[in-house]
N, C-alpha and C. Protein backbone atom coordinates (compact mmCIF):
# COMPACT_ATOMS: atom_id res chain seq x y z
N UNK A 1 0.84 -1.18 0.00
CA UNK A 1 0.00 0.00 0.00
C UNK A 1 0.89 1.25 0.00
N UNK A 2 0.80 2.38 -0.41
CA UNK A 2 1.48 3.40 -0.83
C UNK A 2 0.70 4.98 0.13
N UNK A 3 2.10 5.15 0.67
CA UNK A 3 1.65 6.13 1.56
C UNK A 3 1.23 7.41 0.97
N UNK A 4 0.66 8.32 1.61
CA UNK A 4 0.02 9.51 1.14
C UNK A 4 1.15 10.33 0.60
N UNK A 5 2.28 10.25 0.81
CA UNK A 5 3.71 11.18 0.32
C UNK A 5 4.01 10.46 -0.59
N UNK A 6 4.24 9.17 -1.07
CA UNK A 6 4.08 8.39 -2.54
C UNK A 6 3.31 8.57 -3.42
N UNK A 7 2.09 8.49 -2.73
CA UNK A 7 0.82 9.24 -3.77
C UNK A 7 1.19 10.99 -4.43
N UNK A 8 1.29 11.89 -3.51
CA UNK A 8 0.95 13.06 -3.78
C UNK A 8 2.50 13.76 -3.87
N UNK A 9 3.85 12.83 -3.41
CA UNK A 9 4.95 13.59 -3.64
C UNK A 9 4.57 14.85 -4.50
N UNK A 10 5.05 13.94 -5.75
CA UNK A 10 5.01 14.66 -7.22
C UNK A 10 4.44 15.93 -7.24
N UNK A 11 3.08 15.59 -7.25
CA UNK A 11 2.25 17.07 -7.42
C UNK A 11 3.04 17.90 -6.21
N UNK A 12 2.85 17.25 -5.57
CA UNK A 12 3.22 18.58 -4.51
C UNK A 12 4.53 19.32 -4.44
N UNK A 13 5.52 18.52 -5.12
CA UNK A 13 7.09 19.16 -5.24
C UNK A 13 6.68 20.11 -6.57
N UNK A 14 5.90 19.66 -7.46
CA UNK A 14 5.50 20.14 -8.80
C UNK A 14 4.83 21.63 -8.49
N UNK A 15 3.70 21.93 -7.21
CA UNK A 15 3.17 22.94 -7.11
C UNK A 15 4.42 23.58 -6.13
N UNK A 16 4.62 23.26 -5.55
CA UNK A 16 5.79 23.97 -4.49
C UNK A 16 7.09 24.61 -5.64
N UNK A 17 7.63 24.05 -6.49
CA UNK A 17 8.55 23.99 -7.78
C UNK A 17 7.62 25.60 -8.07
N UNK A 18 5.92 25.70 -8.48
CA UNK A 18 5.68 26.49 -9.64
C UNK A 18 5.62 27.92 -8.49
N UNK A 19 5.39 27.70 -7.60
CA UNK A 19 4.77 28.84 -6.61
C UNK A 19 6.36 29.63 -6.55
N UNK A 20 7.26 28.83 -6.40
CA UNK A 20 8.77 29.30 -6.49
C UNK A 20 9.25 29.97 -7.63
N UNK A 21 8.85 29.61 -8.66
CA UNK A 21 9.25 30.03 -9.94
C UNK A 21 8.51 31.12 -10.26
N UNK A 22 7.21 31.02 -9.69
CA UNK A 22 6.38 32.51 -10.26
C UNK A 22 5.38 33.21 -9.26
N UNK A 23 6.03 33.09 -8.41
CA UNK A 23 5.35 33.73 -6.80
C UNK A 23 4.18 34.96 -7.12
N UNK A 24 3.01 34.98 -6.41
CA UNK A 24 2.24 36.00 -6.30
C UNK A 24 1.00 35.36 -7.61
N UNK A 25 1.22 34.24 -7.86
CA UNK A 25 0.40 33.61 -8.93
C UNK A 25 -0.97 33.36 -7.51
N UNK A 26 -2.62 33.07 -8.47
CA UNK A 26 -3.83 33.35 -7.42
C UNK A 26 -3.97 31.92 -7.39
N UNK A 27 -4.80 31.39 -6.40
CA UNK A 27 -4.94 29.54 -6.56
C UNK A 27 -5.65 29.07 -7.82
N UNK A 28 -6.20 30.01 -8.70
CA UNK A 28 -6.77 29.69 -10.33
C UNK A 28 -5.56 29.27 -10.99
N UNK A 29 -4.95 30.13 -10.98
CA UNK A 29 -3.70 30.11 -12.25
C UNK A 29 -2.90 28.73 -11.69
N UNK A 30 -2.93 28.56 -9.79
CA UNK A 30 -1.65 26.98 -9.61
C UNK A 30 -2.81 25.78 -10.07
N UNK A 31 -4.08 26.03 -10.04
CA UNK A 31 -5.15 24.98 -9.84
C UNK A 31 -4.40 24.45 -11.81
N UNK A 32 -4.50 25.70 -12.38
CA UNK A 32 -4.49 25.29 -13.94
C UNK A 32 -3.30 24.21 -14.56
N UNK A 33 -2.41 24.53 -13.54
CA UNK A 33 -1.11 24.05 -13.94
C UNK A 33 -1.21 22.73 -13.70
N UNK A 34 -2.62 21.97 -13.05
CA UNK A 34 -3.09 20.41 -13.03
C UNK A 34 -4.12 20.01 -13.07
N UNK A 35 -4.88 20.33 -14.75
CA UNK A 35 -5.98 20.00 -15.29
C UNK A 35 -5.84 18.52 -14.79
N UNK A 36 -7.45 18.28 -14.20
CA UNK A 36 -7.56 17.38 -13.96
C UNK A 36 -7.54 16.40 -12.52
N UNK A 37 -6.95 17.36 -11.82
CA UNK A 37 -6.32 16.95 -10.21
C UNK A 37 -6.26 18.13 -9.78
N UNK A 38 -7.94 19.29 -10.31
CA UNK A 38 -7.62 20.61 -9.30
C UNK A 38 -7.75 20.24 -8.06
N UNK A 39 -8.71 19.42 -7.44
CA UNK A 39 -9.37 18.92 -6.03
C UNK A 39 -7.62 18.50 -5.57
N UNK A 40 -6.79 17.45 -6.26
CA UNK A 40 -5.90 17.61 -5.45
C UNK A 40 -5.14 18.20 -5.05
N UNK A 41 -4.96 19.45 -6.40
CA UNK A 41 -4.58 20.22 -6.60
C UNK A 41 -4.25 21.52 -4.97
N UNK A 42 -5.59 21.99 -5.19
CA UNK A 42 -6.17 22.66 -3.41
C UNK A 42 -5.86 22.07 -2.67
N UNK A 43 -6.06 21.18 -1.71
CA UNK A 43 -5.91 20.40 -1.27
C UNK A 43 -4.04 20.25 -0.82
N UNK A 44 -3.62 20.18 -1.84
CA UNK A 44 -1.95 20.10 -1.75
C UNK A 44 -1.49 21.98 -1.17
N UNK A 45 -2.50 23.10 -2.02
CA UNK A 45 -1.70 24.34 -1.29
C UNK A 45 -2.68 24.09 -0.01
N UNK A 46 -3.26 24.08 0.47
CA UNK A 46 -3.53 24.09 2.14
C UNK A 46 -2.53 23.60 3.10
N UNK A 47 -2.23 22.73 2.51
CA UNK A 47 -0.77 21.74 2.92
C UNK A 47 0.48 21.78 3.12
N UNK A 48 0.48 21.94 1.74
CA UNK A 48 2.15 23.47 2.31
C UNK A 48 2.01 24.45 3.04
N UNK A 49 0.62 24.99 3.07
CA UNK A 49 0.32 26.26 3.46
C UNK A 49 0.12 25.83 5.73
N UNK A 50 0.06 25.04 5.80
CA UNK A 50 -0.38 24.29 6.97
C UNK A 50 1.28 23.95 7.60
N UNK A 51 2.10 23.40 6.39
CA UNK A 51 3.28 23.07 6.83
C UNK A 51 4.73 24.29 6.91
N UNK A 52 3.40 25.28 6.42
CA UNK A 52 4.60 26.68 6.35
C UNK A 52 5.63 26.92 5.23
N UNK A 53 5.51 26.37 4.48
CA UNK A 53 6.56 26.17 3.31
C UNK A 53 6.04 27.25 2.08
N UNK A 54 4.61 27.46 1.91
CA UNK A 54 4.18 28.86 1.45
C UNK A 54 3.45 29.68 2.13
N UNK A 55 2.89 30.65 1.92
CA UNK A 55 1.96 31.14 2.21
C UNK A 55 1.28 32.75 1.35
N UNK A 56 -0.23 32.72 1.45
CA UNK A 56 -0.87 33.38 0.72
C UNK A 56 -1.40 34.90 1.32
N UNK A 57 -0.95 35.96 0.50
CA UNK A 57 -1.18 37.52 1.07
C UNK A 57 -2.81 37.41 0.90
N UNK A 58 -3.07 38.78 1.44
CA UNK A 58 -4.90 39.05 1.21
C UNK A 58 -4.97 39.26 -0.03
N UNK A 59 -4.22 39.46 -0.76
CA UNK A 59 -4.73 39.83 -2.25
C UNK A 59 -4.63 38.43 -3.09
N UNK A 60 -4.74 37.62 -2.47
CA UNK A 60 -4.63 35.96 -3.01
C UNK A 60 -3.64 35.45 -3.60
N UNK A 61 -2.26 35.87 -3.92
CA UNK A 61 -1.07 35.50 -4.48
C UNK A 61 -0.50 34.67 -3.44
N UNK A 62 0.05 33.51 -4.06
CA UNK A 62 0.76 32.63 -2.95
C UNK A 62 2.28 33.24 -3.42
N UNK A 63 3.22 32.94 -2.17
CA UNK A 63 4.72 32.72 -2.27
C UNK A 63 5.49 31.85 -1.32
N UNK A 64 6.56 31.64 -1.72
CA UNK A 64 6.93 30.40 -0.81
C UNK A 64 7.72 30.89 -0.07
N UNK A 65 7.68 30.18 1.34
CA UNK A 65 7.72 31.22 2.48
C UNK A 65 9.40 31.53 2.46
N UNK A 66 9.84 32.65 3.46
CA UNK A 66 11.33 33.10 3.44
C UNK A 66 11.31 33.95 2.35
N UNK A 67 10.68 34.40 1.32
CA UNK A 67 10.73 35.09 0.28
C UNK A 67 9.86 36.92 0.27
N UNK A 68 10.58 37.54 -0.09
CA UNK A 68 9.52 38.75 -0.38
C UNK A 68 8.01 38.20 -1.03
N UNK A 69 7.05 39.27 -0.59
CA UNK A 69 5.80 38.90 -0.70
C UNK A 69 5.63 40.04 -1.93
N UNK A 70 6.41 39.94 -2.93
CA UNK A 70 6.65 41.19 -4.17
C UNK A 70 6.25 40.03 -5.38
N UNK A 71 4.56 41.20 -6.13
CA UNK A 71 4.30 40.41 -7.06
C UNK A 71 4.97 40.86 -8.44
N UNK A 72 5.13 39.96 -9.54
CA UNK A 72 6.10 41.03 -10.44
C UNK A 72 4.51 40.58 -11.38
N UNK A 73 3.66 42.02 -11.10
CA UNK A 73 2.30 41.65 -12.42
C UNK A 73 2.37 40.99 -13.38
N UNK A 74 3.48 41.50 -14.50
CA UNK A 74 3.75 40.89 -15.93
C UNK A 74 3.87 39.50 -15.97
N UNK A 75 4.83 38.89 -14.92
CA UNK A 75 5.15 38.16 -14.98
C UNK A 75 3.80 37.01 -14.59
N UNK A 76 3.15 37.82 -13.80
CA UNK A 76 1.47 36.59 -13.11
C UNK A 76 0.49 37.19 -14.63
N UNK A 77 0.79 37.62 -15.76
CA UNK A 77 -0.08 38.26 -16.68
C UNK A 77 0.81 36.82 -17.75
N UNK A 78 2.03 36.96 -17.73
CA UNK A 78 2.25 35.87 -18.77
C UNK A 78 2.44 34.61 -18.15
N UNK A 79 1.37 34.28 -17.34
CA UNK A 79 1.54 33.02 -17.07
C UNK A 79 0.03 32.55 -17.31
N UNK A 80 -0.49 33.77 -17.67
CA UNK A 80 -1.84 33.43 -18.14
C UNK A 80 -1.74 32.71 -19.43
N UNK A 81 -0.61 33.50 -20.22
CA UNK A 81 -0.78 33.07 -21.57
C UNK A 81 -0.02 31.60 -21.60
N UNK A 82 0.40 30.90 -20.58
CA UNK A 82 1.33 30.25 -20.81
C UNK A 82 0.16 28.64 -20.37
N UNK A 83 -0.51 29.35 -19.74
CA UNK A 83 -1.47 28.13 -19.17
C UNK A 83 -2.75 27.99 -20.45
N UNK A 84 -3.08 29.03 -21.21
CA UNK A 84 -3.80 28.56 -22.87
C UNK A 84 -2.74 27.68 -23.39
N UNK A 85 -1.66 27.17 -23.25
CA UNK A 85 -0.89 25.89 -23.92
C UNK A 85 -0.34 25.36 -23.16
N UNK A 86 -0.84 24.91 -21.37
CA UNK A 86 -0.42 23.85 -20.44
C UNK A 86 -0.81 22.59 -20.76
N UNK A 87 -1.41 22.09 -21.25
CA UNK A 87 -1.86 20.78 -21.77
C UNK A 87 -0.54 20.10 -22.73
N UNK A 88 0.01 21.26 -23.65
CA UNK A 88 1.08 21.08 -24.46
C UNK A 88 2.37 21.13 -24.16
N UNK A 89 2.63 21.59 -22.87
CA UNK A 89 4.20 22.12 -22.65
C UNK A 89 4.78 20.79 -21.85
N UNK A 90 5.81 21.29 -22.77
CA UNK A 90 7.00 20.29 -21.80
C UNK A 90 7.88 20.50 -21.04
N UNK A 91 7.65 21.68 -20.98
CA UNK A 91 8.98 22.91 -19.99
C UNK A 91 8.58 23.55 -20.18
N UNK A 92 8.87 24.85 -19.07
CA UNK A 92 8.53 26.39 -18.90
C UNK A 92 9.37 26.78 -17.35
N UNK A 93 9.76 28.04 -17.71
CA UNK A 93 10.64 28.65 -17.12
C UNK A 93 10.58 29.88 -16.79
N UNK A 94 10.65 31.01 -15.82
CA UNK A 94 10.42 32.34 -15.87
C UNK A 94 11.91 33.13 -17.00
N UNK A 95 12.31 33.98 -17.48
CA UNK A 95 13.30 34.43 -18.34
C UNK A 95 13.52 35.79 -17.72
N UNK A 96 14.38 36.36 -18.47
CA UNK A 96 14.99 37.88 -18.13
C UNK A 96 14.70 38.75 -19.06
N UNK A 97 14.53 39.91 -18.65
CA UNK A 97 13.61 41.05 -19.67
C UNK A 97 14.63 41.13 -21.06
N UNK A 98 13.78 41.78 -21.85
CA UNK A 98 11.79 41.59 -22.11
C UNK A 98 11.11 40.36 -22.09
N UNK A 99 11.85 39.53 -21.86
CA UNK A 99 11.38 38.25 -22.29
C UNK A 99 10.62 37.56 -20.50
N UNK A 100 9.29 37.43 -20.34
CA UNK A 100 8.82 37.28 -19.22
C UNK A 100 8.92 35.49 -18.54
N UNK A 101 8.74 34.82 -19.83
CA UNK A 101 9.09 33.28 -19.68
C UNK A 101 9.17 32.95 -21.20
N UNK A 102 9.65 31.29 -20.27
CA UNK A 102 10.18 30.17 -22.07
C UNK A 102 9.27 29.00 -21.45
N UNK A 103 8.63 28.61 -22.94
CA UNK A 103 8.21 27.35 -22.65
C UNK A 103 8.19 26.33 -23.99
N UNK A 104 8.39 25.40 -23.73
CA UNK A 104 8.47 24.28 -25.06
C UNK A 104 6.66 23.62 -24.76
N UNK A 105 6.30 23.98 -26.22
CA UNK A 105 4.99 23.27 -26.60
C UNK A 105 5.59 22.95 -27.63
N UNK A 106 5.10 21.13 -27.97
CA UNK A 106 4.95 20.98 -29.68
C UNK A 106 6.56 20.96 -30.24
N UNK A 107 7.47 20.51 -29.65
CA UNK A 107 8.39 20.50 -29.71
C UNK A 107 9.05 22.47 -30.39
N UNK A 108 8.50 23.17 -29.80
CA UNK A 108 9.11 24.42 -29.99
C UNK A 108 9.34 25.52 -29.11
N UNK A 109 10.17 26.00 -29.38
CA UNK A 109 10.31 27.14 -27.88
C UNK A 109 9.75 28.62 -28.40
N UNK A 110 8.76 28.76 -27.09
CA UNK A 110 8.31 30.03 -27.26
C UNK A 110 9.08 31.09 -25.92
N UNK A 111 8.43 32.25 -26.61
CA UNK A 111 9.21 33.48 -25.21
C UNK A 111 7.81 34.44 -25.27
N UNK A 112 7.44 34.29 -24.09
CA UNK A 112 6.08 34.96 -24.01
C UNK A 112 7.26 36.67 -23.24
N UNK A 113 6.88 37.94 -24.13
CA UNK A 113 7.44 39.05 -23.81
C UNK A 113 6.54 39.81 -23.45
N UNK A 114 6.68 40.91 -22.55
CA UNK A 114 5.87 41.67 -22.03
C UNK A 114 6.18 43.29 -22.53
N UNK A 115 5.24 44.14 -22.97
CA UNK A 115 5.51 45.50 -23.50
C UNK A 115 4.68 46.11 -23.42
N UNK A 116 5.29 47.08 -22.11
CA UNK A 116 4.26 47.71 -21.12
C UNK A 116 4.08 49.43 -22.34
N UNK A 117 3.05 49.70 -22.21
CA UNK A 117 2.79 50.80 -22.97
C UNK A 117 3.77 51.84 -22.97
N UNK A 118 4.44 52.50 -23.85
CA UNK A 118 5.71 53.30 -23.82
C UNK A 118 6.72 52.92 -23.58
N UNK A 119 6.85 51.57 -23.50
CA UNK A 119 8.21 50.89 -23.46
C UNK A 119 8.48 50.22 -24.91
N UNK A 120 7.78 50.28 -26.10
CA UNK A 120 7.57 49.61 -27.26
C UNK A 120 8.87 49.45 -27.53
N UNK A 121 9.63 50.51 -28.17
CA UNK A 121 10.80 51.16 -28.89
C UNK A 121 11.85 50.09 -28.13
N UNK A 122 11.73 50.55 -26.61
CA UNK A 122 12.89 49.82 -25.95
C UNK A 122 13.15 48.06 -26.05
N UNK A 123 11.55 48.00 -25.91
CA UNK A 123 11.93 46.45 -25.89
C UNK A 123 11.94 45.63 -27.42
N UNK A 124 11.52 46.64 -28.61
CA UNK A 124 11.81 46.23 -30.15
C UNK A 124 13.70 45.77 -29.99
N UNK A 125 14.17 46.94 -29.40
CA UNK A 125 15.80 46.80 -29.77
C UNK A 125 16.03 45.86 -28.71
N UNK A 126 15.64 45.93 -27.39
CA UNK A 126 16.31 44.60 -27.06
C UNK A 126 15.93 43.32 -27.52
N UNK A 127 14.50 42.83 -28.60
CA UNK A 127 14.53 41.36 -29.01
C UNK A 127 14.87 41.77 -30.57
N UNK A 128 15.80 42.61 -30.83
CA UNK A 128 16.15 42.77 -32.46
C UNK A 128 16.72 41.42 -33.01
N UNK A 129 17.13 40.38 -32.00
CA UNK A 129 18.13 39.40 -32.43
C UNK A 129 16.89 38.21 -31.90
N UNK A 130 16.87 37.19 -32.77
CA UNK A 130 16.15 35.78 -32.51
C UNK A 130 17.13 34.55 -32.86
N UNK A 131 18.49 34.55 -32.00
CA UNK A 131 19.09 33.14 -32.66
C UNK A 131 18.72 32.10 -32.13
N UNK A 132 17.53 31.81 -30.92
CA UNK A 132 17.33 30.79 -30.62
C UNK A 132 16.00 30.72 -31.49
N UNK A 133 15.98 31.26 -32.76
CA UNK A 133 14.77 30.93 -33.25
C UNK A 133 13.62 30.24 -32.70
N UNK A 134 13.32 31.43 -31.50
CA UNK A 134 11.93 30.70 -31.47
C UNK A 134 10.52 31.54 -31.61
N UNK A 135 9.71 31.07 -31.02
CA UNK A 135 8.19 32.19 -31.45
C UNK A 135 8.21 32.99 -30.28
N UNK A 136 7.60 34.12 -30.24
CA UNK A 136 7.43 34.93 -29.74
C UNK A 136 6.10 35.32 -29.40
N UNK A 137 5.56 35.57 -28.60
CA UNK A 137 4.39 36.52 -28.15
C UNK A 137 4.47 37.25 -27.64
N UNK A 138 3.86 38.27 -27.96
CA UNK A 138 4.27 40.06 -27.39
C UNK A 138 2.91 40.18 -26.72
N UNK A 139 2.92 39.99 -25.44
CA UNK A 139 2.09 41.05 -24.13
C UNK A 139 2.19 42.06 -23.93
N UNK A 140 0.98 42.60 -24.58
CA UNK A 140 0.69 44.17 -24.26
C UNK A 140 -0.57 44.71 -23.70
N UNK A 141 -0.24 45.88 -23.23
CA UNK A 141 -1.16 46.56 -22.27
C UNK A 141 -2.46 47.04 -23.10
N UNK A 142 -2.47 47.32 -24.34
CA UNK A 142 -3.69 47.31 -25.11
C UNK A 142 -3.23 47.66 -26.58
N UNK A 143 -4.00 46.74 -27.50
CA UNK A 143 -3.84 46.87 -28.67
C UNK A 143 -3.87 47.28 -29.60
N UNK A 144 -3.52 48.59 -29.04
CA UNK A 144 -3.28 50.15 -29.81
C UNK A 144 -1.58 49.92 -30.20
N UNK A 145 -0.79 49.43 -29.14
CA UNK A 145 0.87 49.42 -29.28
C UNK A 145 1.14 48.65 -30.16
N UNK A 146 0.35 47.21 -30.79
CA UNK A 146 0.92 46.49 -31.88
C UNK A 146 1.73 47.23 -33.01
N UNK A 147 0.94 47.75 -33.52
CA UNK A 147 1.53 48.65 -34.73
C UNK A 147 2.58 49.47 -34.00
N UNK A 148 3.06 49.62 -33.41
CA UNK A 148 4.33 50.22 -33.02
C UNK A 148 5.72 49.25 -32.56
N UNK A 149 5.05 47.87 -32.57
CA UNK A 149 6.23 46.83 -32.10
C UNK A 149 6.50 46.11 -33.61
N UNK A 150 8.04 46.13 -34.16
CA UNK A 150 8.61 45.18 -35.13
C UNK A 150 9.90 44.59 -34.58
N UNK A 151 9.91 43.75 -34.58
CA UNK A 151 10.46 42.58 -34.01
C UNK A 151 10.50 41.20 -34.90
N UNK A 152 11.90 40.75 -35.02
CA UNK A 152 11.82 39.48 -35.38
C UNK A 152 11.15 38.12 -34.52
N UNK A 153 10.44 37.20 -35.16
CA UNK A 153 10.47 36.05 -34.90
C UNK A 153 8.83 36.65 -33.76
N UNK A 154 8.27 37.36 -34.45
CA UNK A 154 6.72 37.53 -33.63
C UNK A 154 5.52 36.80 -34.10
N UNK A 155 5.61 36.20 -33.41
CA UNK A 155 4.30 34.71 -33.96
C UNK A 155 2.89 35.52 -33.61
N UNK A 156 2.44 36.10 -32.33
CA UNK A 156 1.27 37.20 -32.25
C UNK A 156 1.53 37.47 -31.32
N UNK A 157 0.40 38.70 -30.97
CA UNK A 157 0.31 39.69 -29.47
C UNK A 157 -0.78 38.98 -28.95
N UNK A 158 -0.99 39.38 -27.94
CA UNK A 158 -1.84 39.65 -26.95
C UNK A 158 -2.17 40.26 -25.67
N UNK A 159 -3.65 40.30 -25.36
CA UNK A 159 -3.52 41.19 -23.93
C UNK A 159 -4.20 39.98 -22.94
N UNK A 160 -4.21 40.45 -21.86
CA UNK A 160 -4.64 39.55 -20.26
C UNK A 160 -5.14 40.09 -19.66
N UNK A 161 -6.41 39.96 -19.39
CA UNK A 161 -7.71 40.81 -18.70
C UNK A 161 -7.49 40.35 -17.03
N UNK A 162 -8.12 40.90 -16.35
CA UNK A 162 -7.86 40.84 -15.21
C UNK A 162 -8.13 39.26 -14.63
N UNK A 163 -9.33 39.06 -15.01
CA UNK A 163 -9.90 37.56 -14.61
C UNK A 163 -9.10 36.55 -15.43
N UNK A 164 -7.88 36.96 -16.58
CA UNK A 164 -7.03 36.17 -16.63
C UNK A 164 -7.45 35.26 -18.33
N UNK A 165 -8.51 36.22 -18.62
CA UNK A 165 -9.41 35.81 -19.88
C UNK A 165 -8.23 36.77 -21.09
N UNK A 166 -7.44 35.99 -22.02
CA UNK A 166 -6.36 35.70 -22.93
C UNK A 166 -6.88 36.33 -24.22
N UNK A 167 -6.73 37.37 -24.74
CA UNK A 167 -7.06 37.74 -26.22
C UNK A 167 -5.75 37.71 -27.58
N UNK A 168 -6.28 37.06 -28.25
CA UNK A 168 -4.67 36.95 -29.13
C UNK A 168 -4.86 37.82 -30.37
N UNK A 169 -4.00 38.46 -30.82
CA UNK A 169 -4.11 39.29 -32.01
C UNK A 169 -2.85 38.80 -32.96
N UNK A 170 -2.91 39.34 -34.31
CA UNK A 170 -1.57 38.71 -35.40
C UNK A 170 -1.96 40.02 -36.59
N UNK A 171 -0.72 40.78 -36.75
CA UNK A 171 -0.61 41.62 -37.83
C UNK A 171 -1.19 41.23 -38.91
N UNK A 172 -1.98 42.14 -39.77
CA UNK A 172 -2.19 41.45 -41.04
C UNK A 172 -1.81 42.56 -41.84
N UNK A 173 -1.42 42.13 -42.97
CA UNK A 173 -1.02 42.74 -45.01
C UNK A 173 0.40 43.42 -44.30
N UNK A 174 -0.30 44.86 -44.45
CA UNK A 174 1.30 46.19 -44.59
C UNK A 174 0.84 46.38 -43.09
N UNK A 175 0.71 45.95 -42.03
CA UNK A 175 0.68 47.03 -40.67
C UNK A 175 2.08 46.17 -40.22
């Protein structure tokens, strides 16, 4: 017979692993990261949360404990986009600006980027170069800035509504 830490290790090093990697994420966005086993899902943050190893501010972001309780928005905004292709990924990682995270779906690497309104210009020249050829998605604050971002290797934009509801946009002809 297989004890309850045999059973639930996994997930639980797996949610403890994601809360670390992208702190200030709400229990929707960790629930997503295990279609299928949300019930165990919950269940597992009460648990850590019981054993002290995270814990959750009033504004519902978990972090794992010993850590600043500092949410980095963009970064809980592209993890929205990253969970519309959790079913597909085989890795994902947080990254260094502009680039907000990496994740392999489909055997390909994407870089979900973030481009906060009036930062367009800046963050065009810092992704001017794509040698890890991979796709790109540009997060933006509203989709007025598209037409102002050119950039290699931009597969589409999008924005992230508060409730975490994902809109995707893609240049078309001469814009």
């Amino acid at each position: 017979m297989k004890t309850r830490a045999e059973i639930y290790g996994n997930e639980a090093a797996d949610l403890l692993r994601t809360v670390t990697m992208y702190p200030g994420l709400s229990e929707q966005q960790l629930l997503c990261f295990h279609p299928g086993k949300e019930d165990t899902a919950k269940a597992l943050l009460s648990h850590l949360e019981r054993q002290g190893r995270i814990f959750q501010k009033n504004d519902g972001g978990y972090f794992p404990s010993g850590q600043p309780a500092k949410t980095d928005g963009a970064l809980v905004r592209a993890v929205w986009v990253l969970l519309d292709f959790i079913g597909r990924v085989e890795y994902h990682a947080p990254a260094d600006f502009p680039v907000k995270l990496v994740f392999f779906a489909d055997g390909e690497l994407y870089e979900v980027a973030c481009v906060e309104a009036g930062q367009e210009a800046l963050v065009c020249h810092a992704l001017r170069s794509n040698k890890g050829d991979s796709r790109r998605i540009i997060l933006v604050d509203s989709p007025a800035q598209i037409a102002k971002i050119d950039c290699p290797g931009i597969s589409g934009f999008c924005t992230v509504e508060e409730d975490g509801r994902t809109n995707y946009y893609k240049k078309t002809g001469g814009e």
